[in-house]
N, C-alpha and C. Protein backbone atom coordinates (compact mmCIF):
# COMPACT_ATOMS: atom_id res chain seq x y z
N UNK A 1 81.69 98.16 77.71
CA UNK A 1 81.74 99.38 76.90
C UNK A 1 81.69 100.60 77.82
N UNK A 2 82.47 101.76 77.18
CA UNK A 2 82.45 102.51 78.21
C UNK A 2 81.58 103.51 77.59
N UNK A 3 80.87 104.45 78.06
CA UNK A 3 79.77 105.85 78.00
C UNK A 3 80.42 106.81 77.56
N UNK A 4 81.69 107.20 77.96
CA UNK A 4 82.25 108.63 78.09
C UNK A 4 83.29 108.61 76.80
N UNK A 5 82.84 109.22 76.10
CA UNK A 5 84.10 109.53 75.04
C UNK A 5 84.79 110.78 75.32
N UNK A 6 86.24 110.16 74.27
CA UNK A 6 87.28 111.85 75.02
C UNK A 6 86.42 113.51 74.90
N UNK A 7 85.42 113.62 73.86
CA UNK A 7 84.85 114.98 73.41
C UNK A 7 83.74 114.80 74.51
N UNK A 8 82.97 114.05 75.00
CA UNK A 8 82.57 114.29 75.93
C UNK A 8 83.42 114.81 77.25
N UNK A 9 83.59 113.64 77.76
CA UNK A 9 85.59 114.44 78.54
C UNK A 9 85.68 114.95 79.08
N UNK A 10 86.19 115.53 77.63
CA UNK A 10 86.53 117.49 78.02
C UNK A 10 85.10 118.08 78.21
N UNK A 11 84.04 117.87 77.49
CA UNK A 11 83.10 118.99 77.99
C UNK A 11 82.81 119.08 79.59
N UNK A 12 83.02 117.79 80.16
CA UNK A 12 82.96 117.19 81.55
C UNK A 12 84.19 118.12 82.22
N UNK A 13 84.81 118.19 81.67
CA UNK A 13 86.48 118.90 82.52
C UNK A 13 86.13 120.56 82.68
N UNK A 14 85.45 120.32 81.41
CA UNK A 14 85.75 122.20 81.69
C UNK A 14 84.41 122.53 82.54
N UNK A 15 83.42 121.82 82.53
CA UNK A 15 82.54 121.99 83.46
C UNK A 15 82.47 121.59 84.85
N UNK A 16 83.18 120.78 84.93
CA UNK A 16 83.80 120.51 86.01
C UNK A 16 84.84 121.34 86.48
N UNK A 17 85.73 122.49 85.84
CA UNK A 17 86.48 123.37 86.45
C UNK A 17 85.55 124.54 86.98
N UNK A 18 84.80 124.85 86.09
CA UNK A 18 83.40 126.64 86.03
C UNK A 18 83.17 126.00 87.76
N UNK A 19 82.54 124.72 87.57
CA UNK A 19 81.75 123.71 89.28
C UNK A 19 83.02 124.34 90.49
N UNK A 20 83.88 123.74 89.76
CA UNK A 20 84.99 123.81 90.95
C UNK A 20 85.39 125.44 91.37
N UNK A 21 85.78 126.62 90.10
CA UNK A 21 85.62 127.51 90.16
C UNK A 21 84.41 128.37 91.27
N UNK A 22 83.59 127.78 91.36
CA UNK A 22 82.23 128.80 91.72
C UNK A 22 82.17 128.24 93.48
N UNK A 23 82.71 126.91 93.16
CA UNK A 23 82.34 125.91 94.62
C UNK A 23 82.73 126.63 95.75
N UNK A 24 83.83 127.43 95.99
CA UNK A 24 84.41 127.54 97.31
C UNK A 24 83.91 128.97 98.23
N UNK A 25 82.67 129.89 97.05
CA UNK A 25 82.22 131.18 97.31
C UNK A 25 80.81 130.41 97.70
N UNK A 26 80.54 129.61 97.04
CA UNK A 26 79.16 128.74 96.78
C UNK A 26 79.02 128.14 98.67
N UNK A 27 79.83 127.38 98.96
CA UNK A 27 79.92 126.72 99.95
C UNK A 27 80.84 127.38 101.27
N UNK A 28 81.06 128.53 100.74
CA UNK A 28 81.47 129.15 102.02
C UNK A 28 82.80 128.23 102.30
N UNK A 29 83.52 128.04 101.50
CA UNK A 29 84.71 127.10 102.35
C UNK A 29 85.64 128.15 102.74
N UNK A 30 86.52 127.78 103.55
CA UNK A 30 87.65 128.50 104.35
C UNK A 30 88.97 128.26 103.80
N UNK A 31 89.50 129.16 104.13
CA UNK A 31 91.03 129.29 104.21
C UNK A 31 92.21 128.33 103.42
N UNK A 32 93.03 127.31 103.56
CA UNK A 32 93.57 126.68 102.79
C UNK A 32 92.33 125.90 101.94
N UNK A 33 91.20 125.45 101.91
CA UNK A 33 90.13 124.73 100.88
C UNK A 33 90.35 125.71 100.06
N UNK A 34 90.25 126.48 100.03
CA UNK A 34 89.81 127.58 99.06
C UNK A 34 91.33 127.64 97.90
N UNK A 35 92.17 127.84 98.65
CA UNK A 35 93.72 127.87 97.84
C UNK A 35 93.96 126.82 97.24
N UNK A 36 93.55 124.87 97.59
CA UNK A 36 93.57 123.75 97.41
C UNK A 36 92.76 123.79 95.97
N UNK A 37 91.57 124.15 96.03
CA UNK A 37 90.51 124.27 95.52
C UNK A 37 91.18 125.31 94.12
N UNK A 38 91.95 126.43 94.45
CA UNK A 38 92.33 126.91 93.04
C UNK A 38 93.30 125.89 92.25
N UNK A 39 93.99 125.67 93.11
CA UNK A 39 94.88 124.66 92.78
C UNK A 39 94.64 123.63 92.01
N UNK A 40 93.28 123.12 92.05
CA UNK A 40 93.53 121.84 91.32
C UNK A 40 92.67 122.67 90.48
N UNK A 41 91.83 123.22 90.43
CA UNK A 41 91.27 124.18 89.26
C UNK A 41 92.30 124.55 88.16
N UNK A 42 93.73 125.29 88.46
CA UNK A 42 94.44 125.52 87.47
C UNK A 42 95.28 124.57 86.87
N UNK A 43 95.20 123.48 87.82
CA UNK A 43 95.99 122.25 87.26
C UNK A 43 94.79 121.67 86.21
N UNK A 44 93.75 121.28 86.35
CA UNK A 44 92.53 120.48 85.34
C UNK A 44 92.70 121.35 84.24
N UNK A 45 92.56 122.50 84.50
CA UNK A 45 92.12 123.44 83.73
C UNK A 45 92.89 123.32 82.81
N UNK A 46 94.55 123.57 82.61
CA UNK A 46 95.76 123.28 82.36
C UNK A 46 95.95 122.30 81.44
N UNK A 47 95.79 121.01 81.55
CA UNK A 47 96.08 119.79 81.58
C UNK A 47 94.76 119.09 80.68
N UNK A 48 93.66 120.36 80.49
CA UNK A 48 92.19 120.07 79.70
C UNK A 48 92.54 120.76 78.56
N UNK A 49 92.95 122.00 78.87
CA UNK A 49 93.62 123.01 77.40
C UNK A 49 94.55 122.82 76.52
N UNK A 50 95.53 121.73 77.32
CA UNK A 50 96.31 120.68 76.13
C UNK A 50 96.40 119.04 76.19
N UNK A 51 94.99 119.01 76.24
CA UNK A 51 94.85 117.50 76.18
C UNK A 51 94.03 117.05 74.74
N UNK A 52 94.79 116.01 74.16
CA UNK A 52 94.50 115.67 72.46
C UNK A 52 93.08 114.93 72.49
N UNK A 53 91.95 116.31 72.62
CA UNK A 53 90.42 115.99 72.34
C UNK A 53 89.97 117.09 71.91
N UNK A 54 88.68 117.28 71.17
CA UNK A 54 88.00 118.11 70.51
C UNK A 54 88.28 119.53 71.61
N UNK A 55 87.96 120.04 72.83
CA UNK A 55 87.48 120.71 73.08
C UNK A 55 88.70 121.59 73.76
N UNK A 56 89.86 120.93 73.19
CA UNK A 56 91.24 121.51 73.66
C UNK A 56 91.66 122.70 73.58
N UNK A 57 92.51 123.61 73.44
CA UNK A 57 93.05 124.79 73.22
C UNK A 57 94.33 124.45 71.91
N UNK A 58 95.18 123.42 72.74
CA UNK A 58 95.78 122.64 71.92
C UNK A 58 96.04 121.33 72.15
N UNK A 59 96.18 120.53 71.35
CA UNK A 59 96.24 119.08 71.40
C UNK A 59 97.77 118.78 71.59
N UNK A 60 98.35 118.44 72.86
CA UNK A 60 99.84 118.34 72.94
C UNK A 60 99.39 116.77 73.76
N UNK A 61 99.17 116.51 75.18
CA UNK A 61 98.99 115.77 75.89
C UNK A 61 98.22 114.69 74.98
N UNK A 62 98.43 113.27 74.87
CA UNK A 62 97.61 112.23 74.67
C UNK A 62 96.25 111.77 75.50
N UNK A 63 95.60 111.98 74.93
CA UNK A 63 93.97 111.37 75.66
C UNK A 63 94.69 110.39 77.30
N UNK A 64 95.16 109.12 76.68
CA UNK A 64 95.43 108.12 78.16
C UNK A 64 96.12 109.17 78.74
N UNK A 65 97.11 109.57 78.60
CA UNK A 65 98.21 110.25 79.54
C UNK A 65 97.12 111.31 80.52
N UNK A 66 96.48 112.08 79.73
CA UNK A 66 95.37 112.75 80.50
C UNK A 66 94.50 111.97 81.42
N UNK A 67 94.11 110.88 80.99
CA UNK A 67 93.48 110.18 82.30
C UNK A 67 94.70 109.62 83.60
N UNK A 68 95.79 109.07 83.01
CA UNK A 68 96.60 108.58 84.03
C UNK A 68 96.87 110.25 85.12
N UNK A 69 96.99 111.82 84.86
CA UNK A 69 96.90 112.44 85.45
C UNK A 69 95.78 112.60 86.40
N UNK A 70 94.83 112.51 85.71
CA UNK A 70 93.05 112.92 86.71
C UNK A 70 93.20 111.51 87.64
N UNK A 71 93.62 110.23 87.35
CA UNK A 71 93.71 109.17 88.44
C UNK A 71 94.84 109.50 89.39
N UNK A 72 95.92 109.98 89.28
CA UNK A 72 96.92 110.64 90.14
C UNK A 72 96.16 111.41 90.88
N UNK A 73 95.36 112.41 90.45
CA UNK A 73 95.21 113.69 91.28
C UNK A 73 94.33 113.25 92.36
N UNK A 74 93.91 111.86 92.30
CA UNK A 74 92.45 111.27 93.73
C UNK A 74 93.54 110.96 94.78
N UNK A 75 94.35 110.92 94.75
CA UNK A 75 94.95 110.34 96.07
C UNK A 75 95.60 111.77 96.54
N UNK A 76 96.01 112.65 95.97
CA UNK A 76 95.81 114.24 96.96
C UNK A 76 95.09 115.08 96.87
N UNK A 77 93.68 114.57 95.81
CA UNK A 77 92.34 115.14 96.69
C UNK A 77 91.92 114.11 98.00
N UNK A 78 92.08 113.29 97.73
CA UNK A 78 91.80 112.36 99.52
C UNK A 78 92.92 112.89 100.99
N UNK A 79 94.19 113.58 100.02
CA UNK A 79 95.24 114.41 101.25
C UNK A 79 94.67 114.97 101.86
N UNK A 80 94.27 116.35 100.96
CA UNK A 80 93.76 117.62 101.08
C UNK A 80 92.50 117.59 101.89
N UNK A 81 91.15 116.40 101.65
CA UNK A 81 90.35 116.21 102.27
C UNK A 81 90.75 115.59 103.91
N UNK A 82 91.80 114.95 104.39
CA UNK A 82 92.32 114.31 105.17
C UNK A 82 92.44 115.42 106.07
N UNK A 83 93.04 116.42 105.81
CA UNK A 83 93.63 117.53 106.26
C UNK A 83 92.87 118.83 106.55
N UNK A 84 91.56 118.91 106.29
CA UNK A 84 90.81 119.71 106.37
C UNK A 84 89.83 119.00 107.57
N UNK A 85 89.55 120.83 108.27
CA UNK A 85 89.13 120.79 109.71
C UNK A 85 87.45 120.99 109.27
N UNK A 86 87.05 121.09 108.76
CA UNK A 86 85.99 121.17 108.22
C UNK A 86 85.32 120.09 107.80
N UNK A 87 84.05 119.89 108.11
CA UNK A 87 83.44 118.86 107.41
C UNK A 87 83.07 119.35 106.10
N UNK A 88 82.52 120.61 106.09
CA UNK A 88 81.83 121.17 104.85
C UNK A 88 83.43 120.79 103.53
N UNK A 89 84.36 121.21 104.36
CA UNK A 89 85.79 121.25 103.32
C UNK A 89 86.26 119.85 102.97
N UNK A 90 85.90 118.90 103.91
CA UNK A 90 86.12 117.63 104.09
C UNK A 90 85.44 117.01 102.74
N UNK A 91 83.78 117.23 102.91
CA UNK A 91 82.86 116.52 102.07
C UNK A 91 83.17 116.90 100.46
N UNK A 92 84.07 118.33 100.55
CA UNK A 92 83.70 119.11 99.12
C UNK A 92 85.09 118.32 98.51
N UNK A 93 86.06 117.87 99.03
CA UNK A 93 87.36 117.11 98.26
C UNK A 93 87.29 115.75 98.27
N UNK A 94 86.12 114.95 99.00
CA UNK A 94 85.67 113.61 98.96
C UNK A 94 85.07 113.62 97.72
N UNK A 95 84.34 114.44 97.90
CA UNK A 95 82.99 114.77 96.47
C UNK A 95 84.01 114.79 95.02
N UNK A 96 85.12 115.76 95.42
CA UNK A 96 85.84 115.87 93.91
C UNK A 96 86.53 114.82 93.31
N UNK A 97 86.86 113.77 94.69
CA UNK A 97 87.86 112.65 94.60
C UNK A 97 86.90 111.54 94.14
N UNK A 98 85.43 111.12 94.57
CA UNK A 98 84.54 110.85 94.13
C UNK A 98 84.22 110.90 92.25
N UNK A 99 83.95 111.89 92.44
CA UNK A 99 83.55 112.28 91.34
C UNK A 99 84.67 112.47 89.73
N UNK A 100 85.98 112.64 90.51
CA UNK A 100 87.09 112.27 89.16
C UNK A 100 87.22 110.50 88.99
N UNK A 101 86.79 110.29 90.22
CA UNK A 101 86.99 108.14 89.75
C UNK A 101 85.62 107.61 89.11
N UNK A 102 84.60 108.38 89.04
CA UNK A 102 83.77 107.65 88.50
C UNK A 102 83.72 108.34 87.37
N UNK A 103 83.99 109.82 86.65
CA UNK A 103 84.23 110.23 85.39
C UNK A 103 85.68 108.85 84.78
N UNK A 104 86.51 108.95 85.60
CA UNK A 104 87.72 108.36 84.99
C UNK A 104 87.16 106.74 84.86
N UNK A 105 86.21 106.10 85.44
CA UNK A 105 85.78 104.80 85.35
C UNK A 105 84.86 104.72 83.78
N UNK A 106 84.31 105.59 83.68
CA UNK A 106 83.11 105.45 83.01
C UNK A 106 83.92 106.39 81.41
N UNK A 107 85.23 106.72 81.50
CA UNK A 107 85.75 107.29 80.04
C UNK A 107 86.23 105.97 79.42
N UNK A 108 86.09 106.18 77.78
CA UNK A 108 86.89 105.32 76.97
C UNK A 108 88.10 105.84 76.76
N UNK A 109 89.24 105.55 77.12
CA UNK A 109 90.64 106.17 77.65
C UNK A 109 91.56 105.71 75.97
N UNK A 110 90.88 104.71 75.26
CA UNK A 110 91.35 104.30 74.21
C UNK A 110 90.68 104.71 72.95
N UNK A 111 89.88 105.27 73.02
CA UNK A 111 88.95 106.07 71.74
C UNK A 111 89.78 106.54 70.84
N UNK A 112 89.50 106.50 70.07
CA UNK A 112 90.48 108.19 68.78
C UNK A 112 89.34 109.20 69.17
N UNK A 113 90.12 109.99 70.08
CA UNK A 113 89.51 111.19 70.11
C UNK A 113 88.74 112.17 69.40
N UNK A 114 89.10 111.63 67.73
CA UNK A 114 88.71 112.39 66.91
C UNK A 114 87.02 112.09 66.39
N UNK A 115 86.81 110.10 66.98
CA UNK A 115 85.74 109.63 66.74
C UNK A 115 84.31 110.09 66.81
């Protein structure tokens, strides 16, 4: 059984964008982290505002289809982390790549969203 329902989710996404939002002033990151870092901010962000769950803007995107995106996006947060000269920048896109596989492990991807 999984923990995470889609209305949970999203409350997870958008708090997880404000996190990501605040992270790169928070942690002092540098130069391309910081641009990387908006980047996937406006992509979640995006992709949370029309994804078919309670906490949407609008419901266009299907719940799975929304997870098959957030599992895409770990293998170029592991780029982006690859590529950064920084450990501090290093740890902060491990952490995000981290942290979208165990949200995406622990969602029910098959729920009725509406449940």
């Amino acid at each position: 059984m999984k923990l995470v329902t889609p209305r949970v989710h999203g409350f997870i996404d958008y708090v997880a964008c404000a996190a990501m939002l605040a992270a790169p002033s928070l942690l002092n990151l540098k130069g391309g982290a910081r641009t990387a870092s908006s980047l996937f901010v406006a992509s979640y962000l995006g992709v949370s505002a029309l994804t078919d769950y309670p906490p949407a803007l609008r419901r266009l995107i299907p719940f799975p289809v929304h997870g098959r995106v957030e599992l895409a996006s770990v293998p170029a947060l592991l780029l982006v982390a690859a590529c950064q000269k920084g450990t501090r920048e290093r740890a902060y896109f491990l952490g995000l790549a981290g942290t979208v596989l165990t949200v995406y492990t622990l969602t029910d991807w098959q729920a009725d969203p509406d449940a």
